[in-house]
Protein backbone atom coordinates (compact mmCIF):
# COMPACT_ATOMS: atom_id res chain seq x y z
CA UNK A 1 45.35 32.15 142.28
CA UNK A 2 45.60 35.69 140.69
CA UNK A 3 48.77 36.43 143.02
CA UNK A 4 50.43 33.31 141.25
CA UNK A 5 49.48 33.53 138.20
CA UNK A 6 50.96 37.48 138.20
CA UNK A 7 54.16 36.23 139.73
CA UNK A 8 54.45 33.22 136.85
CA UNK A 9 54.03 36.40 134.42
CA UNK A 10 56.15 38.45 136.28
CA UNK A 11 59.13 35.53 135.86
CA UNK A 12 58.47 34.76 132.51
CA UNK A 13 58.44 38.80 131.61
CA UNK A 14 61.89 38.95 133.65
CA UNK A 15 63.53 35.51 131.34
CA UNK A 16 62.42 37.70 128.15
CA UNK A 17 64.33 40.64 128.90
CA UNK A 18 67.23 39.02 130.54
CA UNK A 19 67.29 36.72 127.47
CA UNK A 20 66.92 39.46 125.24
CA UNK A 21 69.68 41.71 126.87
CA UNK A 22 72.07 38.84 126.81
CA UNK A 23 71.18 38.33 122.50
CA UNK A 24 72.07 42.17 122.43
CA UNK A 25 74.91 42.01 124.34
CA UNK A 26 76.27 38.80 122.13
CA UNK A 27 75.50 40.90 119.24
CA UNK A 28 77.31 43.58 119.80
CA UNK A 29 79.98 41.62 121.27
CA UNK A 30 80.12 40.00 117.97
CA UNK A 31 80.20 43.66 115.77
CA UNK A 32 82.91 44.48 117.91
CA UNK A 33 85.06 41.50 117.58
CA UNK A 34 84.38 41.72 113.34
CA UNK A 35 85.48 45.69 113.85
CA UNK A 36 89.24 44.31 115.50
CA UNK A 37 89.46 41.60 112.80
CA UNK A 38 88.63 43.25 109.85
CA UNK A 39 91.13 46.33 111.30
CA UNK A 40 93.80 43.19 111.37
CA UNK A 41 93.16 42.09 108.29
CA UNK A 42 92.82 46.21 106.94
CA UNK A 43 96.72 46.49 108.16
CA UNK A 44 97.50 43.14 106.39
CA UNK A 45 96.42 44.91 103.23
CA UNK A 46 98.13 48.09 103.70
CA UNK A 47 101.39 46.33 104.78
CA UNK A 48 101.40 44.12 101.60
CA UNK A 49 100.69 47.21 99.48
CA UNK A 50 103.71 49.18 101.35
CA UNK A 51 105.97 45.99 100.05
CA UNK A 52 104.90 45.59 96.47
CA UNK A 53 103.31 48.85 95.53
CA UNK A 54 100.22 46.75 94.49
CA UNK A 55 97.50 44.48 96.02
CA UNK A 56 97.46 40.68 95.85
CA UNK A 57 96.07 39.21 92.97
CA UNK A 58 92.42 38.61 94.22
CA UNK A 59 92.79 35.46 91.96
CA UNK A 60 94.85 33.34 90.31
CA UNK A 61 94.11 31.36 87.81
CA UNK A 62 95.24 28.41 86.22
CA UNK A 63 96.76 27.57 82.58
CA UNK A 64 93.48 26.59 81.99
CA UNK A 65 92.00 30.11 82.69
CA UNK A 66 90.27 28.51 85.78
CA UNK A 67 90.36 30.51 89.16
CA UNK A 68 92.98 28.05 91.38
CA UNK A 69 94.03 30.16 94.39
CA UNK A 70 92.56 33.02 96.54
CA UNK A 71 94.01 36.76 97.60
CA UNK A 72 93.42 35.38 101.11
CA UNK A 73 96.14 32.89 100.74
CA UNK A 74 98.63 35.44 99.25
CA UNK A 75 98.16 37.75 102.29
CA UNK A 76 98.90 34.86 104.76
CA UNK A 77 102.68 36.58 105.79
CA UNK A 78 101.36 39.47 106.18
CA UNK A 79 99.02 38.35 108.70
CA UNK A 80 102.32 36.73 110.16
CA UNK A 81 100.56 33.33 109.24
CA UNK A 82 104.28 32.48 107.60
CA UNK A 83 103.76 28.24 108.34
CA UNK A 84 100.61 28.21 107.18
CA UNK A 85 101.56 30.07 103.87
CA UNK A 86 104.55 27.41 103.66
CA UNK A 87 102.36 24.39 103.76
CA UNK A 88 100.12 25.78 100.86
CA UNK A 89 100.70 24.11 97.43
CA UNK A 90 100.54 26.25 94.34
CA UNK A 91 101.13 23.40 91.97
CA UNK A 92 97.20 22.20 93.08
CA UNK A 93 94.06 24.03 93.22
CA UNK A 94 92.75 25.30 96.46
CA UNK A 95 90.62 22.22 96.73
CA UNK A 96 93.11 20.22 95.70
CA UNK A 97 93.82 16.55 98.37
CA UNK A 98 96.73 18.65 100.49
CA UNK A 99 95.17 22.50 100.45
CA UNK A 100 91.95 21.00 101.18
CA UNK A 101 93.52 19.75 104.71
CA UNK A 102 94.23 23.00 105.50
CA UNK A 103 90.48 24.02 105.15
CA UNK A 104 90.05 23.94 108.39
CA UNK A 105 92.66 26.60 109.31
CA UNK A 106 90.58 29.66 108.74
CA UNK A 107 92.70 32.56 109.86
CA UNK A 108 90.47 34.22 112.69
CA UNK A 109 90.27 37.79 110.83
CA UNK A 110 88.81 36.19 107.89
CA UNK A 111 85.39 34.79 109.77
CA UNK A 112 82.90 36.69 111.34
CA UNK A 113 82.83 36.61 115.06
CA UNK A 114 79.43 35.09 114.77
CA UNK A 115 80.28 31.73 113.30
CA UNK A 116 82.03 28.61 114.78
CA UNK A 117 82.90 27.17 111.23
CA UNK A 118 86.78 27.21 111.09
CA UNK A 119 86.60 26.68 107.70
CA UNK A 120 84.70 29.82 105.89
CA UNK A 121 85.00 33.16 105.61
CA UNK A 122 82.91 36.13 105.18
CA UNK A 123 84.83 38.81 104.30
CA UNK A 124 85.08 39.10 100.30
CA UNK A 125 87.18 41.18 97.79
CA UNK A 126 85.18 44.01 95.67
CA UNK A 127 86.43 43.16 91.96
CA UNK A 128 85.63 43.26 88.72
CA UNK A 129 84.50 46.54 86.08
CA UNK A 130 84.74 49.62 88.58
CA UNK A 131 86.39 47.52 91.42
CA UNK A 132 89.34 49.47 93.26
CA UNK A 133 90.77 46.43 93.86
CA UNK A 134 91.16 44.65 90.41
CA UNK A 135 92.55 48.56 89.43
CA UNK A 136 95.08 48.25 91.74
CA UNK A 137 96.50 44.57 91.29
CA UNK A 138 99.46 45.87 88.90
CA UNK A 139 99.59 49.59 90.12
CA UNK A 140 99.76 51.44 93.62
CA UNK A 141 96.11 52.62 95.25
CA UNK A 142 95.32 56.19 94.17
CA UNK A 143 95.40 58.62 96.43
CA UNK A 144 91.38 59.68 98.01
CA UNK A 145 89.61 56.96 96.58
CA UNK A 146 87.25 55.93 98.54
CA UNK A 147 85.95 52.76 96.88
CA UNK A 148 85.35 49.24 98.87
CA UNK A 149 88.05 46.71 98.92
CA UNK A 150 86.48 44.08 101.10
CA UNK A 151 82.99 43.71 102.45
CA UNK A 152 81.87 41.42 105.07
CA UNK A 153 78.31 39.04 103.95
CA UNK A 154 78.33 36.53 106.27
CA UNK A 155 75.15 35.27 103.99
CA UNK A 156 78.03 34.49 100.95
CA UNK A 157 80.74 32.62 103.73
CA UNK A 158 82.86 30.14 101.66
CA UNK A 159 85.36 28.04 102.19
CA UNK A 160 88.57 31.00 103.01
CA UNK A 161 90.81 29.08 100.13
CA UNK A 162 88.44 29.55 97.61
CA UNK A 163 88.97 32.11 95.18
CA UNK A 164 85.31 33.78 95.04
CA UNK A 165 84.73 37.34 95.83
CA UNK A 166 81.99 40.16 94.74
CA UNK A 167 81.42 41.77 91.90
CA UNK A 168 81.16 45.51 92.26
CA UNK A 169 78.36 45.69 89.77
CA UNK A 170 76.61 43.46 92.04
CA UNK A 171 76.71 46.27 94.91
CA UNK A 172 74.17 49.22 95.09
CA UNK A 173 74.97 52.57 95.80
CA UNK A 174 77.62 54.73 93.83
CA UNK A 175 81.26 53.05 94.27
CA UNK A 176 82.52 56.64 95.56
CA UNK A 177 80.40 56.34 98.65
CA UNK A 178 81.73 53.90 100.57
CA UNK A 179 79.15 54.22 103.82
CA UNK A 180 75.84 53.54 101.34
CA UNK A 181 77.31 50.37 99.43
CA UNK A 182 78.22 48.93 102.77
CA UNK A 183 74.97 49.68 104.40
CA UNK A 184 72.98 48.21 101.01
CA UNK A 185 75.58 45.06 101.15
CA UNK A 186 74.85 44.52 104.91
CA UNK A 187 77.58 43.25 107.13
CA UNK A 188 78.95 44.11 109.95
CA UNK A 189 82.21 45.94 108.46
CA UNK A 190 83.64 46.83 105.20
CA UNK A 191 87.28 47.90 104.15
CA UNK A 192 88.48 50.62 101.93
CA UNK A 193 92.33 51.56 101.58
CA UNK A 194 92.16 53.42 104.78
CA UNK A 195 90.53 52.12 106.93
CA UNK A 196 87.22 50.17 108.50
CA UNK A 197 83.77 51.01 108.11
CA UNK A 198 81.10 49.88 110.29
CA UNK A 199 77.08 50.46 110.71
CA UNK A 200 78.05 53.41 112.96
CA UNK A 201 80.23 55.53 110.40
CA UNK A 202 78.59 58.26 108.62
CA UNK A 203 80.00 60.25 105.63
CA UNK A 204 80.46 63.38 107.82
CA UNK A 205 82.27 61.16 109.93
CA UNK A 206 85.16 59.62 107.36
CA UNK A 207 84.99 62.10 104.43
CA UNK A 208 87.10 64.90 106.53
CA UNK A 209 89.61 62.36 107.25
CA UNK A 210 89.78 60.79 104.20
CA UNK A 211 90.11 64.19 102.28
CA UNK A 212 93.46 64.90 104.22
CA UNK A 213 95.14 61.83 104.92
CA UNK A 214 97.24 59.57 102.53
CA UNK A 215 97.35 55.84 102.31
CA UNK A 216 99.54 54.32 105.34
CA UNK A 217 101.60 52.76 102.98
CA UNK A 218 102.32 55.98 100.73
């Protein structure tokens, strides 16, 4: 009896580990397939910039001052998402009858590995007081600043038309270190003008390169 009983507790300590080396594995598959999209999406960014000296508008609004249509949906050529882009209508909202048919469309750089909604993303624009991104809408990106454009809060995911973002204020952590807002905003990567940061980077690791090397698109 005590040889079977240690050989049902032998197979059900053998299930735990396998199953928890295959949730690890997943996992990290999962960081490592938000790493390559947020890098795609990081070069969609830089080659818009290298085009029109600016970044998207991270929203435009309507006549009526209301927010109508996302950054996401401006970047779509740049992402070489070109029919897509053509079948958007500006003359709507983003949840208008036709652009909400296209909900479903989610370029694949905009979600996080983790989900199987095709309709939401994760990955949100830094605006607002303080916000790189809202300075650099009508002017190029200054040179060394290392500010967040994009973070990734898969807790936040929205439909990827609409136009809702974060609010810098709402971050913690001083806007010139990038590595400490992106570890207190969570996620599995974050964006700044050059490049992607992830839960491994360090401060020692990026601020050298930073310090010596210009935009891309400069």
């Amino acid at each position: 009896m005590k040889r079977v009983t240690g050989w049902i507790l032998a197979m059900v300590a053998a299930g735990t580990a396998i199953a928890g080396g295959y949730l690890l594995y997943s996992r990290t598959a999962d960081e490592a397939t938000c790493r390559d999209r947020a890098h795609v999406l990081w070069k969609a960014l830089d080659a818009y910039h290298a085009q029109n000296d600016c970044l998207p508008s991270a929203c435009v609004s309507g006549e009526d001052g209301r927010p109508r249509h996302s950054w996401r949906v401006l970047l779509l050529p740049c992402l070489g998402e070109n029919e897509l882009y053509s079948q958007y209508r500006f003359d709507e909202p983003w949840d208008g009858p036709h652009n909400a048919r296209l909900a479903d469309r989610c370029p694949d750089c905009y979600r996080c590995a983790s989900s199987t909604d095709t309709s939401r993303t994760s990955f949100f624009a830094v605006v607002g007081a303080g916000s790189l991104w809202s300075e650099a809408e009508q002017s190029p990106l200054r040179p060394h600043d290392l500010r967040l454009l994009i973070v990734e809060d898969d807790a936040r995911a929205v439909c990827w038309l609409d136009p809702r973002d974060v609010c810098a204020e709402e971050l913690s952590g001083p806007q010139d270190d990038p590595i400490a807002v992106f570890r207190a905003a969570g996620g599995h990567t974050a964006i700044n003008q050059y490049g992607v940061i992830t839960p491994e980077s360090t401060i020692q690791d990026v601020e050298p390169v930073f310090s010596d090397v210009e935009p891309t698109s400069q």
